[in-house]
Protein backbone atom coordinates (compact mmCIF):
# COMPACT_ATOMS: atom_id res chain seq x y z
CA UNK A 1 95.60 49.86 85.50
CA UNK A 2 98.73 52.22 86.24
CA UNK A 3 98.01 54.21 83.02
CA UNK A 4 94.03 54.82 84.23
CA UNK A 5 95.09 55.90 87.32
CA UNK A 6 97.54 58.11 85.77
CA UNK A 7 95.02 59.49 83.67
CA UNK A 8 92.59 60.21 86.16
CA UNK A 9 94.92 62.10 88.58
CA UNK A 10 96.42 63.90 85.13
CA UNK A 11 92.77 65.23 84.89
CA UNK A 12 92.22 66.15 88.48
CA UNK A 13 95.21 67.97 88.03
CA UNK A 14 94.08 69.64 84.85
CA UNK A 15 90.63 70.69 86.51
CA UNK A 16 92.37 72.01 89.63
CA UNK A 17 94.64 74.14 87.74
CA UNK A 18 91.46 75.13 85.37
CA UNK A 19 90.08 76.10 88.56
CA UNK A 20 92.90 77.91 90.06
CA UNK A 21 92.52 79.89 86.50
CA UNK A 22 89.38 80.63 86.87
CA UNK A 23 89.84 81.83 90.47
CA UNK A 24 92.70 83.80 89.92
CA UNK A 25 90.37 85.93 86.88
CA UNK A 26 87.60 86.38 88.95
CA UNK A 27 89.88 87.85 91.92
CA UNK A 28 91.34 90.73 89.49
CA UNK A 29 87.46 91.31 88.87
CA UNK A 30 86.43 91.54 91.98
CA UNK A 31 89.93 93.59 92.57
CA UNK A 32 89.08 96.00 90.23
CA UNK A 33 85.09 96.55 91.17
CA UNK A 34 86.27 97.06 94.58
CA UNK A 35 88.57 99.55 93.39
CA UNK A 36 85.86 100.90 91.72
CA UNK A 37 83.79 101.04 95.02
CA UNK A 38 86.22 102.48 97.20
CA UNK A 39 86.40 105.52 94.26
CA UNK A 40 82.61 105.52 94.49
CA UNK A 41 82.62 105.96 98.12
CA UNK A 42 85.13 108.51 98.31
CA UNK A 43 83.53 110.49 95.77
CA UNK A 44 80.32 110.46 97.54
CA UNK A 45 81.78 110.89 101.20
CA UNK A 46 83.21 114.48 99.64
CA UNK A 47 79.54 115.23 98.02
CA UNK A 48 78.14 114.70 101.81
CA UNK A 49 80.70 116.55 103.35
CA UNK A 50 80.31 119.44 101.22
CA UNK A 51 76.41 119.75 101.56
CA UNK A 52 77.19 118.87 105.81
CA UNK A 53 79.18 122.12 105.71
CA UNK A 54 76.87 123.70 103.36
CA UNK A 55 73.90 123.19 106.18
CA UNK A 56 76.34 123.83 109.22
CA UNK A 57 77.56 127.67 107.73
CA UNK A 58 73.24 128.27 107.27
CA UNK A 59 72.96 126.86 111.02
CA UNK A 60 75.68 129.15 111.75
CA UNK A 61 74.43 132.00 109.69
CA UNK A 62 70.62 131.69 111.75
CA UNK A 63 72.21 131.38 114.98
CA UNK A 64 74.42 134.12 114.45
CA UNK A 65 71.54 137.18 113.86
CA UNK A 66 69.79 135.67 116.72
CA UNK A 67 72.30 136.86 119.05
């Protein structure tokens, strides 16, 4: 009886640390495509800014011979 028990919690054990393996993989994944994101974002957050200033130096330019 002592040995099954055994057993059983030497397999519990086994799947938690599977588990725990698993976990720990999937957490540099989803590490590195947030990394990835943040990049993305940046990139694109310097795009926007650039065309924003673009359309504010033509709003300025308009406004300007107006006056």
């Amino acid at each position: 009886m002592n040995g099954e028990i055994f057993a059983q919690l030497e397999q519990k054990i086994q799947n938690a640390v599977d588990s725990i393996e698993m976990l720990k993989m999937e957490n540099e994944e989803l590490k590195a495509e947030n990394s990835r994101f943040r990049q993305e974002r940046e990139e694109w957050e310097q795009r926007l800014g650039g065309l924003l200033d673009k359309l504010q130096s033509l709003d300025e330019a308009g406004s300007g011979s107006d006056v």
